[in-house]
Protein backbone atom coordinates (compact mmCIF):
# COMPACT_ATOMS: atom_id res chain seq x y z
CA UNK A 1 -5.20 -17.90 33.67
CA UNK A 2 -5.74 -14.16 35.12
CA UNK A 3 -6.12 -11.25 32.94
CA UNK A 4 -5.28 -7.44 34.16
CA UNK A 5 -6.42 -4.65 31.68
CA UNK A 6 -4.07 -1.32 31.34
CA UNK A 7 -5.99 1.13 29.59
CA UNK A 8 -3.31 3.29 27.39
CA UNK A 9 -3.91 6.46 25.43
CA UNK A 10 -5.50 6.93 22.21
CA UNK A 11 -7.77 3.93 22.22
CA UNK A 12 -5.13 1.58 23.05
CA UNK A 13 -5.06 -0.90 25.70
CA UNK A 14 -2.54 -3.58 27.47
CA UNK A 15 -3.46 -7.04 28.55
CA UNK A 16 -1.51 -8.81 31.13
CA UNK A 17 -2.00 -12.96 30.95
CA UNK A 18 -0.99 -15.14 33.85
CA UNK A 19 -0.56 -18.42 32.98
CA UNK A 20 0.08 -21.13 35.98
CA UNK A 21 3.57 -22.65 35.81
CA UNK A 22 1.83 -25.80 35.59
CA UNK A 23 0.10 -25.17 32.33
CA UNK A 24 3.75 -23.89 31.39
CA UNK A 25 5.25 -27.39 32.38
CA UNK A 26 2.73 -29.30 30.50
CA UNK A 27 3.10 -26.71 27.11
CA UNK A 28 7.20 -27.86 27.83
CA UNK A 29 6.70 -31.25 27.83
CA UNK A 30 4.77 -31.13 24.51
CA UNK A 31 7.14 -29.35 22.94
CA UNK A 32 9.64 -32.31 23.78
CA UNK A 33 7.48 -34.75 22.52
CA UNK A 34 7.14 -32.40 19.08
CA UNK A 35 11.19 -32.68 18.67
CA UNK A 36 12.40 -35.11 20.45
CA UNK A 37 12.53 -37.40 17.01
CA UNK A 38 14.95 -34.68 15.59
CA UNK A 39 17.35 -35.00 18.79
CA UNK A 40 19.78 -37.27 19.23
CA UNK A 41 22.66 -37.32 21.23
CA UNK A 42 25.83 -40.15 21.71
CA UNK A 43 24.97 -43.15 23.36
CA UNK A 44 21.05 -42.31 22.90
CA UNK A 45 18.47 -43.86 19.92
CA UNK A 46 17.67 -40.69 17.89
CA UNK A 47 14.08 -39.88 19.19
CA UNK A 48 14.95 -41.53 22.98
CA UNK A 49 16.96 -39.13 24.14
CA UNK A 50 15.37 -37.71 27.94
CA UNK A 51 13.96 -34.68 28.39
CA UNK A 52 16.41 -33.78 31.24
CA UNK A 53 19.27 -34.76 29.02
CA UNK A 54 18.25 -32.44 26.19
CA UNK A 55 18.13 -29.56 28.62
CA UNK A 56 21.47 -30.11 30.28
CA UNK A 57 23.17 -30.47 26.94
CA UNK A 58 21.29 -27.69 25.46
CA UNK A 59 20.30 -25.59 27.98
CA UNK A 60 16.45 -25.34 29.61
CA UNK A 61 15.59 -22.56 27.27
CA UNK A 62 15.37 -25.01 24.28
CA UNK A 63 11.62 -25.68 24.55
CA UNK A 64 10.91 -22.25 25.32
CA UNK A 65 9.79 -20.85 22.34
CA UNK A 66 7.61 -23.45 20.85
CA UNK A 67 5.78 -23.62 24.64
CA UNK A 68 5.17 -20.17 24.67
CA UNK A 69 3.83 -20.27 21.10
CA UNK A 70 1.32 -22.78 22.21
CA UNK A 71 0.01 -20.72 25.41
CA UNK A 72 0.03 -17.35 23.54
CA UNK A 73 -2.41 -19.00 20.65
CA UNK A 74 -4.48 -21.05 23.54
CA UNK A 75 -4.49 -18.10 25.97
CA UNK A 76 -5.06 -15.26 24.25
CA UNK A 77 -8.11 -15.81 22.32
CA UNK A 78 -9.45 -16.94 26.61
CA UNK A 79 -8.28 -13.29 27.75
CA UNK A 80 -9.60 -11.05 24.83
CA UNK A 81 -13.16 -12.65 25.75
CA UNK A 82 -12.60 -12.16 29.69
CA UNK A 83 -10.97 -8.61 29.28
CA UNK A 84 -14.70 -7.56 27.80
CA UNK A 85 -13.50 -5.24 25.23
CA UNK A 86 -13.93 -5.17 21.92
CA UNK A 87 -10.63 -5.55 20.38
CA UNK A 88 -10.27 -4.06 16.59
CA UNK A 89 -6.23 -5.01 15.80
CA UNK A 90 -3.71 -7.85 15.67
CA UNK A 91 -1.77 -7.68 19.11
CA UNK A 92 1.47 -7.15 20.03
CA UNK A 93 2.90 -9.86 21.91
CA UNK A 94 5.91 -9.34 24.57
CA UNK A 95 6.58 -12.46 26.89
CA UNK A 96 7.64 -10.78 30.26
CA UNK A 97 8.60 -14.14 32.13
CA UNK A 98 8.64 -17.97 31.33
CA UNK A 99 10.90 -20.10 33.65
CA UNK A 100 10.52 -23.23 34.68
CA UNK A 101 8.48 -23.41 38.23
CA UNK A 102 7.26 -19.58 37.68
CA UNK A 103 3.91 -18.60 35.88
CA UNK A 104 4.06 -17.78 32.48
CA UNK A 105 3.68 -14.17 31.65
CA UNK A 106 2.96 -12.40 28.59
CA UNK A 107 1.59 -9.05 27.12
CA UNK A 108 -0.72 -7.94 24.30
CA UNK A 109 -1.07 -4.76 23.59
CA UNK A 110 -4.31 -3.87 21.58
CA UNK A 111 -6.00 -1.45 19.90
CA UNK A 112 -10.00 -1.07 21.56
CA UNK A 113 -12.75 -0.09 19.49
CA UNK A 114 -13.20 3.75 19.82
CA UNK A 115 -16.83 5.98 20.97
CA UNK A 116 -17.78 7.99 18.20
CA UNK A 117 -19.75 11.21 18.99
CA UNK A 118 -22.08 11.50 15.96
CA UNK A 119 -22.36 14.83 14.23
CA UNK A 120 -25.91 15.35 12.22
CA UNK A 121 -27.08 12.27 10.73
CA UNK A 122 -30.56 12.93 9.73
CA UNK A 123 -31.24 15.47 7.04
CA UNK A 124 -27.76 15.69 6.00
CA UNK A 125 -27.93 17.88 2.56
CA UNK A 126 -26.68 16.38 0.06
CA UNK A 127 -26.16 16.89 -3.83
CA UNK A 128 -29.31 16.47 -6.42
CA UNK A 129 -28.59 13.68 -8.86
CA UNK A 130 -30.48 14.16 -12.06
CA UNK A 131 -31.17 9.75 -13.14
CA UNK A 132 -33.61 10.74 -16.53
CA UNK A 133 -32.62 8.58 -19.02
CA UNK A 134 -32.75 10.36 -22.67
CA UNK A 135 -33.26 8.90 -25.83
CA UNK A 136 -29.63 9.30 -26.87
CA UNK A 137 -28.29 6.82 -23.98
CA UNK A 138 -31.26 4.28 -25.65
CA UNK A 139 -30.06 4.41 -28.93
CA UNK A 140 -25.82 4.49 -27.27
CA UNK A 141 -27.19 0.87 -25.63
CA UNK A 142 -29.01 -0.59 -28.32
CA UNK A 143 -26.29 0.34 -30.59
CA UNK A 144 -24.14 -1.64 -28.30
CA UNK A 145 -26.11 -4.36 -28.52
CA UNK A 146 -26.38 -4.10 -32.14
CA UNK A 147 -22.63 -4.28 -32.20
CA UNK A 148 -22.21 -6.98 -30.18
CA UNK A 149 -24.89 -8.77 -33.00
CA UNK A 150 -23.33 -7.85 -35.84
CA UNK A 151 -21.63 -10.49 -38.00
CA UNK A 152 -18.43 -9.98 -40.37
CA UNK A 153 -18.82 -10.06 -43.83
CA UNK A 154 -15.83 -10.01 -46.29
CA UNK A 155 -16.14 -6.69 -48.98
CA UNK A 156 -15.57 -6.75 -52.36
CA UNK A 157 -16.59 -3.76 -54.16
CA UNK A 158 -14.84 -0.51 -51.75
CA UNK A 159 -11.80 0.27 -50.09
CA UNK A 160 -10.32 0.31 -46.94
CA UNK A 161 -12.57 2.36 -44.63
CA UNK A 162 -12.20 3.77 -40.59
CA UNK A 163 -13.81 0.58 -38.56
CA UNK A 164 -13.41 -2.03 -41.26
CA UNK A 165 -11.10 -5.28 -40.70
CA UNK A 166 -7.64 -5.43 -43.02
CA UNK A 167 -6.51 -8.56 -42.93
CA UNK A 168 -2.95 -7.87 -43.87
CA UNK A 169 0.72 -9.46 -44.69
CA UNK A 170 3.73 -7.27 -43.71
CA UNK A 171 7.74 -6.79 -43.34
CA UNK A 172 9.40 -3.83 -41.30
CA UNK A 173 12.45 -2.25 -42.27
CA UNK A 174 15.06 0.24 -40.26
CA UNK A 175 17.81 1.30 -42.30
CA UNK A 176 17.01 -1.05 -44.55
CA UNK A 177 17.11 -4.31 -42.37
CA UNK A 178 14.18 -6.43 -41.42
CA UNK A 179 14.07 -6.28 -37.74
CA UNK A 180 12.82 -8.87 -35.12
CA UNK A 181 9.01 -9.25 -34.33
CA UNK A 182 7.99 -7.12 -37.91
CA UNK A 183 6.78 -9.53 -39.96
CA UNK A 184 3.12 -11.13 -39.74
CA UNK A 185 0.84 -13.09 -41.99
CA UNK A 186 -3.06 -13.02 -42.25
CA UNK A 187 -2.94 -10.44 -39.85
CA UNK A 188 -5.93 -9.22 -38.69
CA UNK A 189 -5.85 -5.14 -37.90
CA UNK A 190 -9.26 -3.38 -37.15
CA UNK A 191 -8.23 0.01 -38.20
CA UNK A 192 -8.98 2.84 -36.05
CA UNK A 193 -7.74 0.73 -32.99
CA UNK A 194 -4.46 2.15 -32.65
CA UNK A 195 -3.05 -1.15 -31.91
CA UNK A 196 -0.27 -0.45 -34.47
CA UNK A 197 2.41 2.58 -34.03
CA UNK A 198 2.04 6.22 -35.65
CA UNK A 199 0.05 6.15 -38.64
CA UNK A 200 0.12 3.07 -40.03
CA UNK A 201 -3.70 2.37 -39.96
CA UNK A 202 -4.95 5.58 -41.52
CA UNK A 203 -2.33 5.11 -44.54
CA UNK A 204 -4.41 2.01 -45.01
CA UNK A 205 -7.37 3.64 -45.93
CA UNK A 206 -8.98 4.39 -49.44
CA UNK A 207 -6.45 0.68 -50.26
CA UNK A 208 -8.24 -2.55 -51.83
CA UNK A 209 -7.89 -5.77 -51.90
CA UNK A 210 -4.82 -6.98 -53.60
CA UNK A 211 -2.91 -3.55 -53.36
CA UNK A 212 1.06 -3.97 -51.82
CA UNK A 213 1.89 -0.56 -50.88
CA UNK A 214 4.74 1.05 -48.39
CA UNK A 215 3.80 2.13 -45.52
CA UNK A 216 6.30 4.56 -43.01
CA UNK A 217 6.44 5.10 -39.63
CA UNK A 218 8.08 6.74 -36.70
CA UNK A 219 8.50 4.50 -33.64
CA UNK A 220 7.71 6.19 -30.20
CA UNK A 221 10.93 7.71 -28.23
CA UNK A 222 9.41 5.64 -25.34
CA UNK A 223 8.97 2.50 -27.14
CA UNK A 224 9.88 -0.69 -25.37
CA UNK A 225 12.39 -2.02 -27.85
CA UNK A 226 15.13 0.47 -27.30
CA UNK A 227 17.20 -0.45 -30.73
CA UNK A 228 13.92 0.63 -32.93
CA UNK A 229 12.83 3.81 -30.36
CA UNK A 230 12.81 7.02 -32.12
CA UNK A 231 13.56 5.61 -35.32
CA UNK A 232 11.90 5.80 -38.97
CA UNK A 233 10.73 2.66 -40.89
CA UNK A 234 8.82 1.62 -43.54
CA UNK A 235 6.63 -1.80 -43.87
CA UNK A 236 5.89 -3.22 -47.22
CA UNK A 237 2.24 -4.37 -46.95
CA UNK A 238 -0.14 -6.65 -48.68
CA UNK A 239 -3.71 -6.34 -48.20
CA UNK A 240 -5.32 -9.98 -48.53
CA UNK A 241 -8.69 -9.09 -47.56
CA UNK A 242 -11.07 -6.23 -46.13
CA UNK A 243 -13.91 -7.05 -43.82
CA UNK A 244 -16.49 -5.01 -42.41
CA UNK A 245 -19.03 -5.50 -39.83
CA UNK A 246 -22.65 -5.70 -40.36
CA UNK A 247 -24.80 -4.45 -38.16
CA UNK A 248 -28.75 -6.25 -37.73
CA UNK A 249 -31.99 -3.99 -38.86
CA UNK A 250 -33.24 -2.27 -35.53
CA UNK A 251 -36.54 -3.22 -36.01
CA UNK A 252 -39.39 -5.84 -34.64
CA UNK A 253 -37.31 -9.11 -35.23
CA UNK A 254 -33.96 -7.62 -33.99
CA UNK A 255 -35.73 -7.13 -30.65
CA UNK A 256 -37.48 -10.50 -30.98
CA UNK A 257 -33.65 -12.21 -30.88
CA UNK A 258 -32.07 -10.08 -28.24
CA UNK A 259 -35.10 -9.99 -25.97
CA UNK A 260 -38.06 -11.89 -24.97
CA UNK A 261 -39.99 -8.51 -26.41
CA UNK A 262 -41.80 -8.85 -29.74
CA UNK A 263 -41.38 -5.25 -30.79
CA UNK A 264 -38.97 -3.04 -30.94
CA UNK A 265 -41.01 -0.47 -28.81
CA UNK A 266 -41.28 -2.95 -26.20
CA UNK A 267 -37.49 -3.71 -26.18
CA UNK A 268 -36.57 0.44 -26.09
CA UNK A 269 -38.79 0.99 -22.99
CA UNK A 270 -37.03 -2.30 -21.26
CA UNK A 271 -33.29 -1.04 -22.12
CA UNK A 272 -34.82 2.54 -20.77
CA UNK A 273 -36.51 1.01 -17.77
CA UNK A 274 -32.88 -0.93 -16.84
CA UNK A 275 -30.71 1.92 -17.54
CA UNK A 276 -32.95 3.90 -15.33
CA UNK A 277 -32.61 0.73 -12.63
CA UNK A 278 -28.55 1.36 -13.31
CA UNK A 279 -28.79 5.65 -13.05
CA UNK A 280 -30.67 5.52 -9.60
CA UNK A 281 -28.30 2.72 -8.20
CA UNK A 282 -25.31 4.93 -8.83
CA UNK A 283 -27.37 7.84 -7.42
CA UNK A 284 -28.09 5.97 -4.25
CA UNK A 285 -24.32 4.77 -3.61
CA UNK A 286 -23.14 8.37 -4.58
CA UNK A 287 -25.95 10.18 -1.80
CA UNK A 288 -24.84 7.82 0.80
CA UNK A 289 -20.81 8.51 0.56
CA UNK A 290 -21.43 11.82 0.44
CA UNK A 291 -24.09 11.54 3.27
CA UNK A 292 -21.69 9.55 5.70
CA UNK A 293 -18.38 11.81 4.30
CA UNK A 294 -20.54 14.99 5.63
CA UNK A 295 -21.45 12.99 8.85
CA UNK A 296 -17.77 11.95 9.40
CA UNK A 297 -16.78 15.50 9.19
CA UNK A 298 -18.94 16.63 11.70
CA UNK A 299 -18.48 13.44 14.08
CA UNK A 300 -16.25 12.64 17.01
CA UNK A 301 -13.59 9.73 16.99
CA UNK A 302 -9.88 8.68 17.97
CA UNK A 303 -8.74 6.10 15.18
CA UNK A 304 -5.91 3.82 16.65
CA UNK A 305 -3.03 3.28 14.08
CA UNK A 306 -2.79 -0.57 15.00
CA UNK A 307 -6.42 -0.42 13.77
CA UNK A 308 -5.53 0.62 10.44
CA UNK A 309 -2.89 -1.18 10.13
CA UNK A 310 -5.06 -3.81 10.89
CA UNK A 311 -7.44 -3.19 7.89
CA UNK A 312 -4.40 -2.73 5.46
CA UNK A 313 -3.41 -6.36 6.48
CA UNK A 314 -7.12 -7.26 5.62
CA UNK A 315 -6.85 -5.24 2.42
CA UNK A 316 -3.57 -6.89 1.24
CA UNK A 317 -4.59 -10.48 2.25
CA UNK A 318 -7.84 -9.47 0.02
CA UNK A 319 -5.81 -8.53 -2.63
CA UNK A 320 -3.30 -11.19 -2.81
CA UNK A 321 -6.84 -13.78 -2.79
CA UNK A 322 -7.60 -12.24 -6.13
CA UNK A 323 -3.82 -12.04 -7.70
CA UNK A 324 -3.91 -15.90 -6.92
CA UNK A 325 -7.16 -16.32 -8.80
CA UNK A 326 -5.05 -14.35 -11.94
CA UNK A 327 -2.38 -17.24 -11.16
CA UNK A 328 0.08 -14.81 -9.36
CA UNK A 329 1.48 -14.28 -6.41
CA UNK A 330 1.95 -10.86 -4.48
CA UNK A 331 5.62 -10.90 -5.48
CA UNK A 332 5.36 -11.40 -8.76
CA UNK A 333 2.66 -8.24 -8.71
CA UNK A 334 5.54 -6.06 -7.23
CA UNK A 335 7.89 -7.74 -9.88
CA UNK A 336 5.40 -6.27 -12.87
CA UNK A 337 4.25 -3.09 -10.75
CA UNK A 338 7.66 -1.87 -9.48
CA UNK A 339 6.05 -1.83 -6.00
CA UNK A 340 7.15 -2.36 -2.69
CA UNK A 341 5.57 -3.68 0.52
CA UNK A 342 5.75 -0.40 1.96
CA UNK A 343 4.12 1.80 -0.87
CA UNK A 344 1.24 -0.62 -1.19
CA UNK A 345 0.74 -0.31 2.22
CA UNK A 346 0.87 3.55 2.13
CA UNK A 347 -1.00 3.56 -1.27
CA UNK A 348 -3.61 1.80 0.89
CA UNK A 349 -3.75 3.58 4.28
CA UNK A 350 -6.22 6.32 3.02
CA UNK A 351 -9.04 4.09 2.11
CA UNK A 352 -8.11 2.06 5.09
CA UNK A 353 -8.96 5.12 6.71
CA UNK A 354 -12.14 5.63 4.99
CA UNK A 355 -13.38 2.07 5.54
CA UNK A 356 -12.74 2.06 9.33
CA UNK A 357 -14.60 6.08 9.83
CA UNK A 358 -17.44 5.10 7.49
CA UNK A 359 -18.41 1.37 9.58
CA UNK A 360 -17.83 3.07 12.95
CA UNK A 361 -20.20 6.12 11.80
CA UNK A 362 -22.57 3.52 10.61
CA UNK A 363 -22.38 1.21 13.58
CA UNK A 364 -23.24 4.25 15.80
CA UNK A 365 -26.58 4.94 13.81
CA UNK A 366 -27.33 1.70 14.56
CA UNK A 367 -27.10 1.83 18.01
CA UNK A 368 -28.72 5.24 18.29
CA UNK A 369 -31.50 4.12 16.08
CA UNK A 370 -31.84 1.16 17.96
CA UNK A 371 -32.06 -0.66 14.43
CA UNK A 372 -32.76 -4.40 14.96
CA UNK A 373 -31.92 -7.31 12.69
CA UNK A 374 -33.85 -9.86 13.02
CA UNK A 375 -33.51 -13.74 12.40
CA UNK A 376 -35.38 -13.77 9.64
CA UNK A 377 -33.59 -10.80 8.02
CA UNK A 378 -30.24 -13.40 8.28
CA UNK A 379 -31.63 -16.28 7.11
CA UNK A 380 -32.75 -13.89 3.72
CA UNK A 381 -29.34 -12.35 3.79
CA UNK A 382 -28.09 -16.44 3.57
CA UNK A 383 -30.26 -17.45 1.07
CA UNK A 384 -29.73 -14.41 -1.03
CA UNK A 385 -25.30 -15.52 -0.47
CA UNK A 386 -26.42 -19.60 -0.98
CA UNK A 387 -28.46 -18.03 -4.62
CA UNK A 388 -25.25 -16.12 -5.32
CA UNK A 389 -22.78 -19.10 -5.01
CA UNK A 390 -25.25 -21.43 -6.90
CA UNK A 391 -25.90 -23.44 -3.70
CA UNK A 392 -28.58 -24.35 -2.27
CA UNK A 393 -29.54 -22.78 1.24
CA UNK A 394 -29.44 -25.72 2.73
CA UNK A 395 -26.40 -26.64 2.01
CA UNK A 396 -24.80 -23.65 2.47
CA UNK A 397 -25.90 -23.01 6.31
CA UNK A 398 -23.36 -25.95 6.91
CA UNK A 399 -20.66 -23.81 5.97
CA UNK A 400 -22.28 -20.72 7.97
CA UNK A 401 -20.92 -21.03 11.57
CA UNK A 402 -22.28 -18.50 14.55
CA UNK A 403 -19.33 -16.01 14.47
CA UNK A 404 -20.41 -15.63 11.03
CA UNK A 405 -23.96 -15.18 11.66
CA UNK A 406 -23.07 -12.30 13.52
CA UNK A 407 -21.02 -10.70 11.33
CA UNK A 408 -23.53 -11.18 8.92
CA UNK A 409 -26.30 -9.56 11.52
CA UNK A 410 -23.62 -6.81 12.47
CA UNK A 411 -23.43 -6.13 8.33
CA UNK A 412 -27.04 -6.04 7.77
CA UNK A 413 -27.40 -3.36 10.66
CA UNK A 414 -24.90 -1.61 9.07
CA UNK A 415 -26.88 -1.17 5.54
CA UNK A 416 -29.88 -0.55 7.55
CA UNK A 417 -27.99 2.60 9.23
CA UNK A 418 -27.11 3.23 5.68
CA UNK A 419 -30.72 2.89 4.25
CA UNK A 420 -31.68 5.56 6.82
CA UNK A 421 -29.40 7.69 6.22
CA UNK A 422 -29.93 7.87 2.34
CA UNK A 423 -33.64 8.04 3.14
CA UNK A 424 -33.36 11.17 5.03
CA UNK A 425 -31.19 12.93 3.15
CA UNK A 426 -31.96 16.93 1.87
CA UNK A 427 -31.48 16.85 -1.89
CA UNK A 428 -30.04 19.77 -3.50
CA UNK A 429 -28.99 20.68 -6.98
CA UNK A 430 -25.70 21.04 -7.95
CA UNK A 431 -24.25 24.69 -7.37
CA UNK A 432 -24.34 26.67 -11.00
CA UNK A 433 -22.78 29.85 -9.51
CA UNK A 434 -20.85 31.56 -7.09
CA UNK A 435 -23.44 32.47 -5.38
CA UNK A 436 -24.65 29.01 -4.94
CA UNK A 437 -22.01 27.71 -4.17
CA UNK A 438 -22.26 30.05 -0.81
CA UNK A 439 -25.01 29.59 -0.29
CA UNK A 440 -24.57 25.82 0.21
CA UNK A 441 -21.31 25.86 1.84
CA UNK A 442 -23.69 28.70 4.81
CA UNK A 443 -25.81 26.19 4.88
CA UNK A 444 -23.42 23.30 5.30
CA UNK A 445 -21.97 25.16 7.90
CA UNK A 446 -25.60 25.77 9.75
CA UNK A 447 -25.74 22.15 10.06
């Protein structure tokens, strides 16, 4: 096999492969062997029929295809190793000769990692994130957890009130006639959910147990039924039961059973401690997008459109690995969504976009920062993925082959380039006034 590199414009390249006609001759003959069972001619057992029979009957193009299938997938990954670059898309494949006797030749045309010329990386100036907790977002989380605590107790001696469970029997009517689907028993309607049209809930408040009342209604003009949209009714209602939730004393021994604190002082500076945890997280991921965004503005690179049309295919294979988790398959989603393959793909093409600028950017730092990974930094990064898939590392380095060792290493230079950047950044508060606001955007412009 030969390889000849054409370099094309924007970032593209073509490959040339030469393939000896004998390699061709040998990929022919196995595609005989492959179908010969399914051939059969007169006078000939089905699966015996010659080679040089097949060809005169059929014509010598008929193993064509399936032989140049098999040198394209055994060739090509051989050339995009000798052509030494670093390929970032599917190819295009053209097959410019196969005859019998003659070399095989085909074409891939390719899209070739492109240089970046990095604007300012270090010191970029970036937005002041305020991550004090306050005592209000304590109590809003241990009220949560209260919540989530509380048990249901049945009430006896009120009404109806917002929050409380009605368990409820009811009949809708339009123009007088019970329709289809309004009718339930023993059903269960936390009011102040909205999970029932117009009004209904709210005309259940201030009711007790025992009361049968009439309750009306205006369905939605957009409602999904079209015979009931738009149109009055009224529901005769029974109201079986009222529940309410209780919610646990916040004191020492409510701590003591949602923690492993023993008081409830303890428990409020761990929820504050962990919410801070959460706050600075956020702040970190939010400094370093708009770190890298600022850097990408001010930096240097030629995107290829076969490589983002390479990272939509990666996006959509992603996403059609989790619909099949949710037992569906990419057509149904388009079914349910109204989408097509072509939105989706458009939908998609900004973040593509993102996700290609933002690794390249990154990937550059690297270099230019000569950050090193080291063995020991992968081996971490493995048992830290084993830990996460509830394997043990041992175990899981049998699944880990070398390719993915180095994407691993390649990843963890990547968050180091990250790291940097977020460490270096200029922190500024948020602009109050006009004035600020010109102040920053002079200054973003110094930079």
């Amino acid at each position: 096999m030969s390889v000849q590199v054409e370099n094309l414009e924007k970032n593209m390249a073509k490959l040339t492969i030469e393939v000896p006609a004998e390699e061709l001759e040998k990929a022919i003959q196995s595609a005989y062997m492959k179908q010969k069972g399914k051939i059969s001619l007169p006078g000939f057992r089905k699966g015996k029929v010659p080679r040089h029979m097949i060809e005169k009957m059929y014509g010598v193009e008929i193993f064509f295809e399936d032989a140049a299938n098999q040198l394209i997938n055994q060739e090509y990954p051989k050339a995009m190793e000798e052509s030494g670059l670093e390929i970032v898309s599917r190819p295009t494949i053209d097959v410019e000769q196969i005859e019998k006797g003659k070399p095989f030749i085909f074409t891939a045309e390719v899209a070739v990692k492109p240089e970046v010329t990095l604007g300012k990386y270090m010191g970029v100036q970036v937005t002041r994130i305020d991550t004090a907790v306050s005592d209000e977002e304590v109590d809003a989380e241990i009220n949560r957890e209260r919540e989530n605590n509380a048990r249901t107790v049945t009430v006896e001696d009120r009404p109806i009130a917002e929050g409380d469970t009605a368990v409820i029997d009811y009949e809708g009517f339009v123009d007088g006639e019970a329709f289809e689907g309004g009718k339930g028993e023993n059903h269960s309607l936390v009011i102040g959910s909205h999970s029932f049209i117009d009004t209904f809930e709210e005309q259940l408040i201030g009711k007790n147990t025992g009361d049968e009342l009439t309750v009306n209604v205006t369905f939605p003009e957009e409602y999904h039924a079209k015979e009931l949209a738009g149109k009055p009714a009224e529901f005769k209602v029974k109201i079986n039961e009222i529940k309410a939730k209780e919610l646990p004393e916040l004191d020492d021994e409510f701590a003591q059973d949602v923690s492993e604190f023993d008081t409830l002082a303890e428990y409020r500076e761990s929820v504050k401690k962990k919410l801070t945890e959460r706050k600075e997280a956020a702040a970190k991921i939010d400094k370093q997008e708009e770190a890298i965004a600022k850097i990408i503005e001010k930096s240097k690179m030629e995107i290829p459109e076969a490589m983002i049309e390479t990272q939509i295919d990666s996006m959509v294979d992603n996403m059609a690995g989790r619909m099949r988790q949710q037992g569906l398959t990419m057509e149904q989603y388009m079914q349910f969504t109204g989408m097509t393959a072509e939105k989706l793909r458009e939908q998609m093409k900004p973040d593509a976009l993102k996700r290609i600028q933002n690794s390249l950017v990154l990937e550059q730092i690297a270099k230019e920062e000569n950050i090193e990974v080291t063995d020991e930094d992968v081996e971490a990064e493995i048992a830290r993925m084993a830990e996460m898939y509830g394997m043990e590392a041992d175990k899981f380095k049998e699944f880990v082959s070398d390719s993915d060792r180095e994407s691993i290493k390649k990843d963890l230079a990547v968050q180091k380039a990250a790291d940097l950047v977020v460490e270096n950044v200029k922190e500024r508060a948020k602009p109050k006034s006009k004035k600020d606001k010109d102040e920053a955007s002079e200054e973003a412009e110094a930079e």
